[in-house]
PDB file of N, CA and C in Angstrom:
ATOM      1  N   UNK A   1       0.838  -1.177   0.000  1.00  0.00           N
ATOM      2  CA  UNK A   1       0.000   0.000   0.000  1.00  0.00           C
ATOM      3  C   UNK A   1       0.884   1.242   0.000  1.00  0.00           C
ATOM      4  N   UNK A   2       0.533   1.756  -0.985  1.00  0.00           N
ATOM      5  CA  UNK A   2       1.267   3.267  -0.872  1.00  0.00           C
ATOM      6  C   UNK A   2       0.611   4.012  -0.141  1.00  0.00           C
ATOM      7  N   UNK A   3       2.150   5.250   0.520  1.00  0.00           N
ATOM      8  CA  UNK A   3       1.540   6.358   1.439  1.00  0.00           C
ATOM      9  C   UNK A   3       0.837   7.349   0.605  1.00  0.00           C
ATOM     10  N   UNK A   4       0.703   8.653   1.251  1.00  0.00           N
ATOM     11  CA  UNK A   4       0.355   9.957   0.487  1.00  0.00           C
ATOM     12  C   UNK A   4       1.614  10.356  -0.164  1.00  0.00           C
ATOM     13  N   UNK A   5       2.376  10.199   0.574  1.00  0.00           N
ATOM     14  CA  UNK A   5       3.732  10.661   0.605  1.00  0.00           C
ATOM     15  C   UNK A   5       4.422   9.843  -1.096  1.00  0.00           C
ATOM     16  N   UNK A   6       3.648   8.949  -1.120  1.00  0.00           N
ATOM     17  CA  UNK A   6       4.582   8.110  -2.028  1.00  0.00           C
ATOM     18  C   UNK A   6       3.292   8.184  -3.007  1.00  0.00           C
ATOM     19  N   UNK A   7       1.628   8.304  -3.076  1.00  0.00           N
ATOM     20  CA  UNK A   7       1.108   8.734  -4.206  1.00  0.00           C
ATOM     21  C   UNK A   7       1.796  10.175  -4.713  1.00  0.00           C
ATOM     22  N   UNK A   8       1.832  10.995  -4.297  1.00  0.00           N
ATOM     23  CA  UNK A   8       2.117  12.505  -4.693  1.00  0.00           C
ATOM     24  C   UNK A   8       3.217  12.097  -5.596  1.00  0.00           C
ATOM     25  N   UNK A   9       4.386  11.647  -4.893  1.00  0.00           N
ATOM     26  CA  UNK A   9       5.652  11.671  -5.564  1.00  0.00           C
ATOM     27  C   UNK A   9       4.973  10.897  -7.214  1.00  0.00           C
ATOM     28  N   UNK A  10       4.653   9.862  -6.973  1.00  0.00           N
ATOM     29  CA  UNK A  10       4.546   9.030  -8.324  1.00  0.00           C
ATOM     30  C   UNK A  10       3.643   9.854  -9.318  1.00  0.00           C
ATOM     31  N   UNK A  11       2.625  10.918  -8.389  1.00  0.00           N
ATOM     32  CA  UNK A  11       1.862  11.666  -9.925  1.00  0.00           C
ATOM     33  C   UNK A  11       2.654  12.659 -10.131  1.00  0.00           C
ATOM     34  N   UNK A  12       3.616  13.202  -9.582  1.00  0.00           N
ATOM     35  CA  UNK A  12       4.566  14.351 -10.275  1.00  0.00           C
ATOM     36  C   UNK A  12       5.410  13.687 -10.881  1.00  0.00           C
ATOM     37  N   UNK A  13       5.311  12.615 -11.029  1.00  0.00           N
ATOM     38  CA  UNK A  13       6.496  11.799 -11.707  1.00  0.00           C
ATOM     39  C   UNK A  13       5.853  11.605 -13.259  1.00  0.00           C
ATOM     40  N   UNK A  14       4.196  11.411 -13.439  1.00  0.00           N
ATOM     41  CA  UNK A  14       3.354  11.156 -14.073  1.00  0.00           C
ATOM     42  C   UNK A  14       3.439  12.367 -15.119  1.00  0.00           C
ATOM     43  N   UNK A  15       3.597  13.693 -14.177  1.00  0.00           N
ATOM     44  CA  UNK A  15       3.104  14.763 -15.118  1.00  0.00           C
ATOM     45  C   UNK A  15       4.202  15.631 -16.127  1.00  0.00           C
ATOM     46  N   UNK A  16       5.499  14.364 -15.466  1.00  0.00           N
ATOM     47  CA  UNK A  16       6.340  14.747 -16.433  1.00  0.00           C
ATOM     48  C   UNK A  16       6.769  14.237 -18.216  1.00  0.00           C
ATOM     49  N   UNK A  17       5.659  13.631 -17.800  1.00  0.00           N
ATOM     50  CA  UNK A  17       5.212  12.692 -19.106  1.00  0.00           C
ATOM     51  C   UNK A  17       4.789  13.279 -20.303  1.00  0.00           C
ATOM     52  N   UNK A  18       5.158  13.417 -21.867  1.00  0.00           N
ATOM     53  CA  UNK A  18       4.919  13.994 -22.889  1.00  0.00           C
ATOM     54  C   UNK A  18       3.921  13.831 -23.138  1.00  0.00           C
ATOM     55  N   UNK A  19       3.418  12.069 -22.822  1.00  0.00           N
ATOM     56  CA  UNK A  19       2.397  11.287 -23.932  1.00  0.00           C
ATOM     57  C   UNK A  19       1.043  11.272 -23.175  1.00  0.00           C
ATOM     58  N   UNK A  20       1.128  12.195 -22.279  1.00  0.00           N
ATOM     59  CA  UNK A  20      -0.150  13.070 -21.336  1.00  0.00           C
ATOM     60  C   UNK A  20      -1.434  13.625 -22.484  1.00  0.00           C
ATOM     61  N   UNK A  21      -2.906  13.166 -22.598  1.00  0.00           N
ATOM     62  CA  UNK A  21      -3.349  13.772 -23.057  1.00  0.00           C
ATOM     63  C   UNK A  21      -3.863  14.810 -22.008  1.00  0.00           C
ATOM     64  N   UNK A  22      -4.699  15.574 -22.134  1.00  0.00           N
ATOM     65  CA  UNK A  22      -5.312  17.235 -21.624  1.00  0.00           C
ATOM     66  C   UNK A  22      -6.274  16.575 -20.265  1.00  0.00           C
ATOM     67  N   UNK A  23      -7.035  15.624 -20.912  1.00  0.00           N
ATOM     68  CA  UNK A  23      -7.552  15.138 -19.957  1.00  0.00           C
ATOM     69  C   UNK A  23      -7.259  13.901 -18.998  1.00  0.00           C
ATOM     70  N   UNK A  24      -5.905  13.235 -19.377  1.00  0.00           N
ATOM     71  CA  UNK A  24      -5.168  12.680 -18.062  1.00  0.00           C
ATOM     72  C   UNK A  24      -4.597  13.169 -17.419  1.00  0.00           C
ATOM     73  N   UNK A  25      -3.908  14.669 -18.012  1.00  0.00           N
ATOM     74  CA  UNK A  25      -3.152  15.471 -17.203  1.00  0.00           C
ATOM     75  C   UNK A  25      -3.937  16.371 -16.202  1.00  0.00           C
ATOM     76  N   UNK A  26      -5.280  16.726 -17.192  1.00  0.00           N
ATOM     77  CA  UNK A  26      -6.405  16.905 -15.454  1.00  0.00           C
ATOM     78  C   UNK A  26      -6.853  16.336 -14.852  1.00  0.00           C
ATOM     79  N   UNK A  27      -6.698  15.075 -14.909  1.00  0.00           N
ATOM     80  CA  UNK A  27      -7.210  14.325 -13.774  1.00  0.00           C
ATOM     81  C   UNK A  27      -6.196  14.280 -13.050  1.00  0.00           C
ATOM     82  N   UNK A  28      -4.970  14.048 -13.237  1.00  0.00           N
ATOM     83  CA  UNK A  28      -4.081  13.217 -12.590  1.00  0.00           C
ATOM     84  C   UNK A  28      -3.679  14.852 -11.697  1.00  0.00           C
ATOM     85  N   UNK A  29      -3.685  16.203 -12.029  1.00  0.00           N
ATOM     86  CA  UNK A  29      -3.528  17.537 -11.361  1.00  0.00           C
ATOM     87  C   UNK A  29      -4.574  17.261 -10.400  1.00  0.00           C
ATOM     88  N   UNK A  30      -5.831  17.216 -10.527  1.00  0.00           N
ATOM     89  CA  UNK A  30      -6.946  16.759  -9.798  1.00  0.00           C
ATOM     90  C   UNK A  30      -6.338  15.860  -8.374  1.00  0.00           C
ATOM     91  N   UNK A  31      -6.012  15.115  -8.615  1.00  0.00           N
ATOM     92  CA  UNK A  31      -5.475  13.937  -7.874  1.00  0.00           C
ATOM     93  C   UNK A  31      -4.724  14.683  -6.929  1.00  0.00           C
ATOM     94  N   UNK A  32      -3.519  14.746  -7.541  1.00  0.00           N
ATOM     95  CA  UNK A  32      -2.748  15.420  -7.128  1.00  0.00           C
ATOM     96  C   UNK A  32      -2.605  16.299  -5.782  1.00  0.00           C
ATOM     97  N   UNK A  33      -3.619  17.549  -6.785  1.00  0.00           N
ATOM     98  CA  UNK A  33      -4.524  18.800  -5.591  1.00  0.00           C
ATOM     99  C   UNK A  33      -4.898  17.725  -4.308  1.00  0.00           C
ATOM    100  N   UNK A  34      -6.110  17.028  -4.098  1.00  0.00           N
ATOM    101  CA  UNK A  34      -6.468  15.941  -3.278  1.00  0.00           C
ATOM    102  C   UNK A  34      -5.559  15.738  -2.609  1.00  0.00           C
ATOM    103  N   UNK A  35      -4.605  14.919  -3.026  1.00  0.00           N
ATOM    104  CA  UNK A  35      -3.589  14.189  -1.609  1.00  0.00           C
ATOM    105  C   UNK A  35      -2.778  15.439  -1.405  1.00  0.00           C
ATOM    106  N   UNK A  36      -2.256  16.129  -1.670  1.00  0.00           N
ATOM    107  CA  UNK A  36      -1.651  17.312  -1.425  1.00  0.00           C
ATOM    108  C   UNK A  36      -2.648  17.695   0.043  1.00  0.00           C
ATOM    109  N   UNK A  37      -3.861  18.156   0.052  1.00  0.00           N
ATOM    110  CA  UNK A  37      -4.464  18.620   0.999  1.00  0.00           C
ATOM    111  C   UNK A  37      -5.062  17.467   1.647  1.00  0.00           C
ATOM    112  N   UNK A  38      -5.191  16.091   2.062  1.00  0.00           N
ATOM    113  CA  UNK A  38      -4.845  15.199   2.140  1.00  0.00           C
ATOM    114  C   UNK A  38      -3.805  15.189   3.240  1.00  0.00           C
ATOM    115  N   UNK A  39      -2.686  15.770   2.671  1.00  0.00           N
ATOM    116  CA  UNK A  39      -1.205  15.483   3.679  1.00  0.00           C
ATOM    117  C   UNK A  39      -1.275  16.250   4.076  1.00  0.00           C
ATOM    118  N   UNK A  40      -1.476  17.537   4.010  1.00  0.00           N
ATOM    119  CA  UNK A  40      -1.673  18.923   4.675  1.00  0.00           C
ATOM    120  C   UNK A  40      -2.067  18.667   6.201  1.00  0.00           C
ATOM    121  N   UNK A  41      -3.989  18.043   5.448  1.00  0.00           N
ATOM    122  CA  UNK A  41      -4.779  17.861   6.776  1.00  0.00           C
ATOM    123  C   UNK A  41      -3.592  16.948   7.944  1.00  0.00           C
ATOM    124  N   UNK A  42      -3.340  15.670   7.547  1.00  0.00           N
ATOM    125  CA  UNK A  42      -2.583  14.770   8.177  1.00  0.00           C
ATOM    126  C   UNK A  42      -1.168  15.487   9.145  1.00  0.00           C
ATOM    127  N   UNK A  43      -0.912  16.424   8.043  1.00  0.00           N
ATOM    128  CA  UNK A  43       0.797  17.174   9.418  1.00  0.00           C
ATOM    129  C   UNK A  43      -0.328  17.784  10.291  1.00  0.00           C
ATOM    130  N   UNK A  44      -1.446  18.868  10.055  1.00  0.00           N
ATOM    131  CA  UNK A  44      -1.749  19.419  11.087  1.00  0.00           C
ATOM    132  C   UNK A  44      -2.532  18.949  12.210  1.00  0.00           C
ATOM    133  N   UNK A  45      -2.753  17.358  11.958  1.00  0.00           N
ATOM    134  CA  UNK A  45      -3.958  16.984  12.634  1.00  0.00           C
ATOM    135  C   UNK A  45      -2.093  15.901  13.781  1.00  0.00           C
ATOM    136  N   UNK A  46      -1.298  15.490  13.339  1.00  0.00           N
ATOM    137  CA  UNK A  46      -0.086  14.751  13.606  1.00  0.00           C
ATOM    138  C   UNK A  46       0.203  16.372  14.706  1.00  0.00           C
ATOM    139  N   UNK A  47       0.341  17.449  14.222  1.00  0.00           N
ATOM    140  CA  UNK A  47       1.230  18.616  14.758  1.00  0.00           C
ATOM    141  C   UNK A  47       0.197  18.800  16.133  1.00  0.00           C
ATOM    142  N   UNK A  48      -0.891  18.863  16.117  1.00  0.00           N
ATOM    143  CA  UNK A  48      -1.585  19.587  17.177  1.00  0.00           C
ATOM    144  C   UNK A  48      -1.812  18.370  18.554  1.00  0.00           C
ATOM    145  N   UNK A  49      -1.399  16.948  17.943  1.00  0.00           N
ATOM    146  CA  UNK A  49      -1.316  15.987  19.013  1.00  0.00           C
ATOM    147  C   UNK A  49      -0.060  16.247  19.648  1.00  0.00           C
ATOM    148  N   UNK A  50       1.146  16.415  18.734  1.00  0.00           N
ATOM    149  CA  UNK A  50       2.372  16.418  19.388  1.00  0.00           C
ATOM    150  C   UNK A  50       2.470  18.051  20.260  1.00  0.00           C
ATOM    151  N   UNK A  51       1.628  18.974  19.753  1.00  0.00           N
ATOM    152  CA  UNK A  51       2.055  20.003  21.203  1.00  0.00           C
ATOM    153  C   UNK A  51       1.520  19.812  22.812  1.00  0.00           C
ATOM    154  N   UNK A  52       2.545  20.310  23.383  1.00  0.00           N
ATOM    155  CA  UNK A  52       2.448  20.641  24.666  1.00  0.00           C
ATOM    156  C   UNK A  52       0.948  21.266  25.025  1.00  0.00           C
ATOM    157  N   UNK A  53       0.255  20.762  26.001  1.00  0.00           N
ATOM    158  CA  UNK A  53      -0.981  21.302  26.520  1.00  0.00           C
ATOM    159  C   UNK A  53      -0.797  22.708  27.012  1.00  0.00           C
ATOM    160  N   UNK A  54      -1.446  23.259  27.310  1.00  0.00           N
ATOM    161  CA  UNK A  54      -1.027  24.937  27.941  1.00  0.00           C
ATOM    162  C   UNK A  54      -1.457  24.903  29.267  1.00  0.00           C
TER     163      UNK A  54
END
């Protein structure tokens, strides 16, 4: 099972691809966008367990 960490990498790997038509390359940007905010959510939801209580 791949992470987020390791989908992201493999669709920027994707979009460096010539033989991209218009509409795989928006989907796969689509995608992309998604796990991007995806991992976002995941550091800040990881960050606010690891602080110190006040």
């Amino acid at each position: 099972m791949l992470t987020i960490y390791d989908q992201i990498h493999a669709l920027r790997a994707e979009l460096t691809s010539y033989a991209l038509s218009r509409s795989e390359r928006k989907q796969i940007e689509s995608e992309l966008a998604n796990l991007i905010s995806a991992q976002v959510e995941r550091d800040h939801a990881s960050e606010a367990q690891v602080e110190p209580p006040d």
